[in-house]
N, C-alpha and C. Protein backbone atom coordinates (compact mmCIF):
# COMPACT_ATOMS: atom_id res chain seq x y z
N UNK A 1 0.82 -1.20 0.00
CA UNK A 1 0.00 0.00 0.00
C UNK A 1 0.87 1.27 0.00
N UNK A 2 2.16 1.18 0.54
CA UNK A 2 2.66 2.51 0.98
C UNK A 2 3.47 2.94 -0.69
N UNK A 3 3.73 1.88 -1.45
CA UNK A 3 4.71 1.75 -2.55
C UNK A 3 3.22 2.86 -4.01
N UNK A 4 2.37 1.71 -3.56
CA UNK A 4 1.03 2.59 -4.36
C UNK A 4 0.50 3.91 -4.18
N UNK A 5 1.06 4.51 -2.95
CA UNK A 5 0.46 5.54 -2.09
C UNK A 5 1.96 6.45 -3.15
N UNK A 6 3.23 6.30 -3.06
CA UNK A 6 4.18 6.33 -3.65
C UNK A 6 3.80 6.97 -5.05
N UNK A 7 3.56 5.76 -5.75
CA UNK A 7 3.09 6.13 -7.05
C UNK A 7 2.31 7.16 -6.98
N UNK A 8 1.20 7.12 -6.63
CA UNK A 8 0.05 8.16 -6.95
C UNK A 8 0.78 9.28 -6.96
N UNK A 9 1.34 9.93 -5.97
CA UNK A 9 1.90 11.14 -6.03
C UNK A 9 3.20 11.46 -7.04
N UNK A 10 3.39 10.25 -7.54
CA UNK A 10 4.34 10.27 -9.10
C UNK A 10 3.59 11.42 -9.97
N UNK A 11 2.29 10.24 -9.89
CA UNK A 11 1.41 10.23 -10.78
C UNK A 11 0.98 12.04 -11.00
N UNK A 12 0.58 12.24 -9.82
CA UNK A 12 0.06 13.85 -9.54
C UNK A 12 1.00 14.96 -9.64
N UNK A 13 2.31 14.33 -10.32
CA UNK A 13 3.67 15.21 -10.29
C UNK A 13 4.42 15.54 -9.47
N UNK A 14 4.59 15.07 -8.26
CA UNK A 14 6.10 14.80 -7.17
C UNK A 14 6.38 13.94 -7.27
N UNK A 15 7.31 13.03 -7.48
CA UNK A 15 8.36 11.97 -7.13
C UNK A 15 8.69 11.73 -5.88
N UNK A 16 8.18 11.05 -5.24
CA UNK A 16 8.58 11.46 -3.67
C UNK A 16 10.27 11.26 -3.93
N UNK A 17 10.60 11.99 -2.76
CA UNK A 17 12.21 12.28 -2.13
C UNK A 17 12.95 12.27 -3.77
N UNK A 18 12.39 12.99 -4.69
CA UNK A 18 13.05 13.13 -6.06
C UNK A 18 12.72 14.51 -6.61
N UNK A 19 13.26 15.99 -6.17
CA UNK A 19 12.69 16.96 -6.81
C UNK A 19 13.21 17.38 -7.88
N UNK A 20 12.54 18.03 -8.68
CA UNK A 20 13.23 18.33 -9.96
C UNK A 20 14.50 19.28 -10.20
N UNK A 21 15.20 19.52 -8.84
CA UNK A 21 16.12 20.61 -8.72
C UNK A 21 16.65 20.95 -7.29
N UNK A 22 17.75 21.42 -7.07
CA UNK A 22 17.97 21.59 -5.32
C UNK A 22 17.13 22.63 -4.80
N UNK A 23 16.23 23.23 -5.47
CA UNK A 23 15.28 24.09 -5.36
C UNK A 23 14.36 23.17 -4.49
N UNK A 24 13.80 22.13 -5.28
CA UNK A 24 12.73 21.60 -4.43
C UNK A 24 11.69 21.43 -5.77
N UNK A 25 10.37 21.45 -5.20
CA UNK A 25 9.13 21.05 -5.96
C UNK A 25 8.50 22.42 -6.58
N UNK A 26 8.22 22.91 -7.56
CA UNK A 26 7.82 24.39 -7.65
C UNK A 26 6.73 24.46 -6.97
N UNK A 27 5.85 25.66 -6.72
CA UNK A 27 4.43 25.92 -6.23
C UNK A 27 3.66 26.51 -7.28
N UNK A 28 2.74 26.37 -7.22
CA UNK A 28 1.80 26.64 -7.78
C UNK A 28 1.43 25.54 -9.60
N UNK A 29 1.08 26.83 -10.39
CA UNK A 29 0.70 26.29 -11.66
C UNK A 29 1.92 25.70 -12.30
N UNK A 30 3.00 25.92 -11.80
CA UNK A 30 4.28 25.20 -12.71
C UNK A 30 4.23 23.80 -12.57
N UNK A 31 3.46 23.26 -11.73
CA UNK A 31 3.37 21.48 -11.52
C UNK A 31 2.33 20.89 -11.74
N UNK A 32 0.90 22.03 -11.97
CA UNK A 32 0.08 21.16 -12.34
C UNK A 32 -0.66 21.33 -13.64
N UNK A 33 -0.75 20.67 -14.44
CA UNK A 33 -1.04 20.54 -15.49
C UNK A 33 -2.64 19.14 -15.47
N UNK A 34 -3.36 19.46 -16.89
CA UNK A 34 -4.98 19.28 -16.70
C UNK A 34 -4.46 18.00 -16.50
N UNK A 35 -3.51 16.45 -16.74
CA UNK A 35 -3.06 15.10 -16.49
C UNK A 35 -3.12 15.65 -15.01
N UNK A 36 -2.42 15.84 -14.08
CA UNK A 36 -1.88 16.06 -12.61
C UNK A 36 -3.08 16.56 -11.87
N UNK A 37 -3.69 17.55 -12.44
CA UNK A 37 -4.73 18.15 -12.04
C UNK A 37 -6.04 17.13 -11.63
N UNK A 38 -6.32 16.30 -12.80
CA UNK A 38 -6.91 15.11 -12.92
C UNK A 38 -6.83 14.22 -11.83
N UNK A 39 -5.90 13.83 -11.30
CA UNK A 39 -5.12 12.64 -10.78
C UNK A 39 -5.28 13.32 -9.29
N UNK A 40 -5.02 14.46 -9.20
CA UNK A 40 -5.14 14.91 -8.09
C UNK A 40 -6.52 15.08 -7.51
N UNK A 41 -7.33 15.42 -8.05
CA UNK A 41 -8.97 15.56 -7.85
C UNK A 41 -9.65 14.20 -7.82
N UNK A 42 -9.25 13.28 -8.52
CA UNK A 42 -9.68 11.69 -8.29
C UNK A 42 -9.08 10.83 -6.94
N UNK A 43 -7.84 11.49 -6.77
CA UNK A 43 -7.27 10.54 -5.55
C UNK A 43 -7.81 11.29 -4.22
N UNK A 44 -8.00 12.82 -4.10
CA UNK A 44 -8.92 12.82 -3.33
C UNK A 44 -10.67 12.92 -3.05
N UNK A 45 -10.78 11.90 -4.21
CA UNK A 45 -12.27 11.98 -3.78
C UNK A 45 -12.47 10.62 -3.66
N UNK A 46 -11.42 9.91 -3.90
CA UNK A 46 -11.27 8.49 -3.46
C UNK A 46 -11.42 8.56 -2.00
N UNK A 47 -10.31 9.58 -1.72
CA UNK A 47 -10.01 9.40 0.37
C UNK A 47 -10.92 9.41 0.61
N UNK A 48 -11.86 10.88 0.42
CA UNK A 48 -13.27 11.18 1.36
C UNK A 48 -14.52 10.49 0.69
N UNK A 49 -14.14 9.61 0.27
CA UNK A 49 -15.70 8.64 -0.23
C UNK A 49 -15.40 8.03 0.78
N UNK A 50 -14.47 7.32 1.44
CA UNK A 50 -14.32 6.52 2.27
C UNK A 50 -14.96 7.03 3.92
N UNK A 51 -16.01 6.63 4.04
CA UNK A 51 -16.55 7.52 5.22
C UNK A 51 -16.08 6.92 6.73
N UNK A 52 -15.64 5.77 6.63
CA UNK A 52 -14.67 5.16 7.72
C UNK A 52 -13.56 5.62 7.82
N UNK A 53 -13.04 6.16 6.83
CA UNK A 53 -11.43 6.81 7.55
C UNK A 53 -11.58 7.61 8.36
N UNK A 54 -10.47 7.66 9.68
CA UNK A 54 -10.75 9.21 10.95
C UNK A 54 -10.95 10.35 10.89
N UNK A 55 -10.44 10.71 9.31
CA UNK A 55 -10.53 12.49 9.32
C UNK A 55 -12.36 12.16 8.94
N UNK A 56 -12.67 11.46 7.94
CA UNK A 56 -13.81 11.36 7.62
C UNK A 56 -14.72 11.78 8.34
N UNK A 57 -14.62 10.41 9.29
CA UNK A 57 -15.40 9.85 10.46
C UNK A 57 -15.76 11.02 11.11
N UNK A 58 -14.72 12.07 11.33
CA UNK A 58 -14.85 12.96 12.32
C UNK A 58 -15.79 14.18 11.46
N UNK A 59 -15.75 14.24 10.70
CA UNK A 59 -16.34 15.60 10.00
C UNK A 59 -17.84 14.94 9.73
N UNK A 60 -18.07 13.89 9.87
CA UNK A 60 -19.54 13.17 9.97
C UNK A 60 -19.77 13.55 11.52
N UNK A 61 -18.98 12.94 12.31
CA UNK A 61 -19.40 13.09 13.98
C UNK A 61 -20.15 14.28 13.60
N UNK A 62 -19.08 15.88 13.48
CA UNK A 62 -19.59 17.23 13.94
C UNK A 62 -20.53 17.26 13.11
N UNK A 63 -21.05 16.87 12.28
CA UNK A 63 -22.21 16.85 11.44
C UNK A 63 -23.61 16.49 12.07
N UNK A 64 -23.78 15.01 13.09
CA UNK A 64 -24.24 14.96 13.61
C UNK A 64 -24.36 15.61 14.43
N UNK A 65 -23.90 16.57 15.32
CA UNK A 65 -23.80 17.28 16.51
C UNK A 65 -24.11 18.96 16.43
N UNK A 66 -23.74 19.32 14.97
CA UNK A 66 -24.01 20.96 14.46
C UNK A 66 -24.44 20.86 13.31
N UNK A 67 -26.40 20.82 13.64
CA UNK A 67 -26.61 21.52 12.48
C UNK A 67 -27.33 20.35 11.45
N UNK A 68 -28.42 20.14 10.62
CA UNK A 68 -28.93 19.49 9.65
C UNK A 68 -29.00 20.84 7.97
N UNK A 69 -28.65 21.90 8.83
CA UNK A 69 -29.40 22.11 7.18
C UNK A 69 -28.76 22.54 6.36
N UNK A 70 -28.40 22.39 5.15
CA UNK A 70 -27.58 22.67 4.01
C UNK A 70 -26.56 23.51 3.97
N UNK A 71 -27.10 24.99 4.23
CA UNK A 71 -25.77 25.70 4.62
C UNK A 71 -24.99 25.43 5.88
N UNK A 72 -25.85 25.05 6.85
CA UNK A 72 -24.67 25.00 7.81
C UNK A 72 -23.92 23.74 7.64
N UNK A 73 -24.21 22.64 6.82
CA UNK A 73 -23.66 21.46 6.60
C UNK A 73 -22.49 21.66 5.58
N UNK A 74 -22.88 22.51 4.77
CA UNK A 74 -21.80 22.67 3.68
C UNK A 74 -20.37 23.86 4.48
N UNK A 75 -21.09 24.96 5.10
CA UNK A 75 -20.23 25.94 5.90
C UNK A 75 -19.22 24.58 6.82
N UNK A 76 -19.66 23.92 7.72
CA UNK A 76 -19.07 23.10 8.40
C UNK A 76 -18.12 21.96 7.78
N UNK A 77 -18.93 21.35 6.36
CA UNK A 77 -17.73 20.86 5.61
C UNK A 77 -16.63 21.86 5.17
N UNK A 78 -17.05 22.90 4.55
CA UNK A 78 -15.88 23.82 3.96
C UNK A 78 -15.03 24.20 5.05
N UNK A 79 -15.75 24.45 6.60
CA UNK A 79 -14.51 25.04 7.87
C UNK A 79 -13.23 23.71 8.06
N UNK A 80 -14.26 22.51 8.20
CA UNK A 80 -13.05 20.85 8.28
C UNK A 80 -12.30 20.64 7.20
N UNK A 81 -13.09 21.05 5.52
CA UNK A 81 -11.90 20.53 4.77
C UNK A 81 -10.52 21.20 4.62
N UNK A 82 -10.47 22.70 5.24
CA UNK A 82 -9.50 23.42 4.91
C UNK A 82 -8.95 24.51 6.05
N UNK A 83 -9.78 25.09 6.64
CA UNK A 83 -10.85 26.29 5.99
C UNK A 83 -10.68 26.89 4.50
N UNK A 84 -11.74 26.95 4.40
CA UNK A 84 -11.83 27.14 2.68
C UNK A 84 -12.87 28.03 2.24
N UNK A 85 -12.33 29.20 1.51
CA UNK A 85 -13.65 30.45 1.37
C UNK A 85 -13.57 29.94 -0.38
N UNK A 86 -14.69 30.03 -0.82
CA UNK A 86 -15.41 29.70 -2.00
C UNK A 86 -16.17 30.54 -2.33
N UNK A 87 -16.01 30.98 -3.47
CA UNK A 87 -16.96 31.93 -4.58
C UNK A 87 -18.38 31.67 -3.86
N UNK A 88 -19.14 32.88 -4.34
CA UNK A 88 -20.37 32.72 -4.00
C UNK A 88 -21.20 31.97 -4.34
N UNK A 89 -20.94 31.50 -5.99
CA UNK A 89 -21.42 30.63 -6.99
C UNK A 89 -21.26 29.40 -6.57
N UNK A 90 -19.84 28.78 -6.39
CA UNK A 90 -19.39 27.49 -5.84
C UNK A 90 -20.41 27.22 -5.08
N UNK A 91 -20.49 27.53 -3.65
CA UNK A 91 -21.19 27.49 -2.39
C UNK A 91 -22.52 27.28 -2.53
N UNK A 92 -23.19 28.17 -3.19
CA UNK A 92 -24.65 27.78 -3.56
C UNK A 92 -24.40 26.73 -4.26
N UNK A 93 -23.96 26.07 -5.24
CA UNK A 93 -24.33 25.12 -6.30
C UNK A 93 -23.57 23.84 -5.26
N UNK A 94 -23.26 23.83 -3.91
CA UNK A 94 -22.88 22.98 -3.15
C UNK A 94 -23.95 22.52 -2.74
N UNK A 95 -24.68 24.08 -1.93
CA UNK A 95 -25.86 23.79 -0.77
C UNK A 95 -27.45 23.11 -2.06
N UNK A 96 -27.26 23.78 -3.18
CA UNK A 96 -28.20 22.87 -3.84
C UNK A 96 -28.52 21.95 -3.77
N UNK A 97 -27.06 21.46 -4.17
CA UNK A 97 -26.41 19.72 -4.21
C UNK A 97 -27.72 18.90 -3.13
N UNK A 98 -26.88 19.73 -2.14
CA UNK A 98 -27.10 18.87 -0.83
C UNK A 98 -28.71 19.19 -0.85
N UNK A 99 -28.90 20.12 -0.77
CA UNK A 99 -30.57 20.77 -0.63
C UNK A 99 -31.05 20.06 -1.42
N UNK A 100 -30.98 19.37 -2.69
CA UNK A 100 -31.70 18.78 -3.21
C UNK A 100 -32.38 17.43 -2.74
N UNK A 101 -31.41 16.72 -1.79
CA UNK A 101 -31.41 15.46 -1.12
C UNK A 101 -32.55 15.89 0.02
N UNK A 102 -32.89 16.72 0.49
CA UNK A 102 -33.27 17.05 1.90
C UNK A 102 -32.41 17.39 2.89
N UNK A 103 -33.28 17.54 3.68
CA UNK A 103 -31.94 17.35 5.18
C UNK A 103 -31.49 16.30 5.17
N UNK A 104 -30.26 16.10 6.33
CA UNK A 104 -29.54 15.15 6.77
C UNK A 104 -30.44 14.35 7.94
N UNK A 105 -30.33 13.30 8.09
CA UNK A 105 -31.03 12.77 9.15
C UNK A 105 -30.41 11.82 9.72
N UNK A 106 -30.33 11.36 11.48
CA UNK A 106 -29.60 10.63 11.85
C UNK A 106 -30.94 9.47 13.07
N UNK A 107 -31.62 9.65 12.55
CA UNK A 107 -32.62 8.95 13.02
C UNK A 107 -33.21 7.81 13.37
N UNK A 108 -32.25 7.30 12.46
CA UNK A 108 -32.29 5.47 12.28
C UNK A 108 -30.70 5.10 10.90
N UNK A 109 -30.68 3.97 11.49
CA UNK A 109 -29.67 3.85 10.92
C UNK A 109 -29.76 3.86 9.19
N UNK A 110 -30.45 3.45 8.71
CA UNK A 110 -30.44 3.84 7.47
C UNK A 110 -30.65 5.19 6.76
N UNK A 111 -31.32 5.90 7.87
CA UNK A 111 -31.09 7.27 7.64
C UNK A 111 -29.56 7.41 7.66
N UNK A 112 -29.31 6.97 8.80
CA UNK A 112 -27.87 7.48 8.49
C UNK A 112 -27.35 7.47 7.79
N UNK A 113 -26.65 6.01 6.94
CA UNK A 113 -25.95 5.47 6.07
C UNK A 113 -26.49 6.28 4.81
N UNK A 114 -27.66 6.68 4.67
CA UNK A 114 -27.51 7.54 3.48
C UNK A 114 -27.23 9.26 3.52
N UNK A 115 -27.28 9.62 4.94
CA UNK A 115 -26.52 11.08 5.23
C UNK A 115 -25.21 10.94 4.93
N UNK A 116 -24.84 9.47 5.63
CA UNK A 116 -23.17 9.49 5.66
C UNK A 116 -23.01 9.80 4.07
N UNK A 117 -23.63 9.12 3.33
CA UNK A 117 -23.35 8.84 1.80
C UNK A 117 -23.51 10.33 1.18
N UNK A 118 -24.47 11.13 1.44
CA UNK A 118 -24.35 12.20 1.15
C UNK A 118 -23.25 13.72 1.30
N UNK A 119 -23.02 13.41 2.59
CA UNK A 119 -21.80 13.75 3.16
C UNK A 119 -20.72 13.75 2.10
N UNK A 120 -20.20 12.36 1.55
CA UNK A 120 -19.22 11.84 1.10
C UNK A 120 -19.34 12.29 -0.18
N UNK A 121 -20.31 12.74 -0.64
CA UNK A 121 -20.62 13.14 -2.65
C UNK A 121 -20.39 14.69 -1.94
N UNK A 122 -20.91 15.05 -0.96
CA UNK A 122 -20.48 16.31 -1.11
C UNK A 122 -18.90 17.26 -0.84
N UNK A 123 -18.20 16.16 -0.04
CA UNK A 123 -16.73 16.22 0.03
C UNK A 123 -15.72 16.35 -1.29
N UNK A 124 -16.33 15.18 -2.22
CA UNK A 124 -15.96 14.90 -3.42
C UNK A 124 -16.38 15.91 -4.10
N UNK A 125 -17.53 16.73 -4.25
CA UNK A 125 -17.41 18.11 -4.88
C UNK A 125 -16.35 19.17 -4.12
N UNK A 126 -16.29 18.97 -3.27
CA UNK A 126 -15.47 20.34 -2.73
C UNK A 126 -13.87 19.96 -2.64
N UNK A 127 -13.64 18.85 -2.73
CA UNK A 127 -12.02 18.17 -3.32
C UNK A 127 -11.73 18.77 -4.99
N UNK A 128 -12.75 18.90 -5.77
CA UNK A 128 -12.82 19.51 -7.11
C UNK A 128 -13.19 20.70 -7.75
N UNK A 129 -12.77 21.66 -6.45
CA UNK A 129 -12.72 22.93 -6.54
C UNK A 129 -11.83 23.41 -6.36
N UNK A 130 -11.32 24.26 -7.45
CA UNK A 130 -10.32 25.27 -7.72
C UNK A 130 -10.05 25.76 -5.93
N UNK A 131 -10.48 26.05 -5.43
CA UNK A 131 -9.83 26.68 -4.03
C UNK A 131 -9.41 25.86 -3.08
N UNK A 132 -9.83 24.29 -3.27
CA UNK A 132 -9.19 23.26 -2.79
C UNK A 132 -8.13 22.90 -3.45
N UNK A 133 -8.06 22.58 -4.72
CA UNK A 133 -6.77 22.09 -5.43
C UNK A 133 -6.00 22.91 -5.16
N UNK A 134 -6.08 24.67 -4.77
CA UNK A 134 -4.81 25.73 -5.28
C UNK A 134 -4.67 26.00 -3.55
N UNK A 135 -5.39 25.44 -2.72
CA UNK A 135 -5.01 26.27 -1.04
C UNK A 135 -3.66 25.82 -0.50
């Protein structure tokens, strides 16, 4: 796993412990290109689909604990994934997202399992936003 974990970030344009110069890794747009860019937005929406991993887990907990309704669900994802300020446009076409589903509900367990699930599509949009890829 750790050799694959390795790769990926080949893949996304670092080499681990291999930089392109005694400089180091550049920042910004000099490393990512629409291939890298790609690779990078898929491997993390791989992580946060996974609603059992700890960082996950935990941004579900405070979910349960603050808040059912769209904006404050999306405000509270955007404060855990980063903090992360997003266009005005972004943000609404998040809380849609989610608004479209209903509220979140933790009521029974199958409620849950499909909040959790919702949760997790909405992470995966906000992993594929320009202010996540560039923070």
């Amino acid at each position: 796993d750790i050799m694959e974990r390795a790769n990926q970030i080949t893949y996304m344009g670092q080499e681990l412990l291999n930089p392109p110069s005694v400089e180091g890794w550049h920042t910004g747009t000099e490393w990512i290109n629409s291939g890298s860019l790609m690779r990078r937005t898929n491997f993390f929406a791989e992580m946060v689909s996974d609603v059992g991993r700890p960082g996950i887990r935990h941004i579900v907990d405070e979910l349960r604990s603050n808040g059912r309704s769209p904006d404050a669900v999306v405000d509270t994802c955007l404060d855990l994934m980063g903090p992360l300020e997003v266009d005005g446009k972004a943000r609404t076409e998040l809380v849609d997202h989610l608004a479209a589903g209903g509220g979140l509900s933790w009521d029974s367990e199958e409620a849950s399992e499909r909040s959790e699930q919702r949760v997790s599509e909405l992470l995966q949009l906000i992993v594929s936003l320009r202010e996540y890829q560039f923070a």
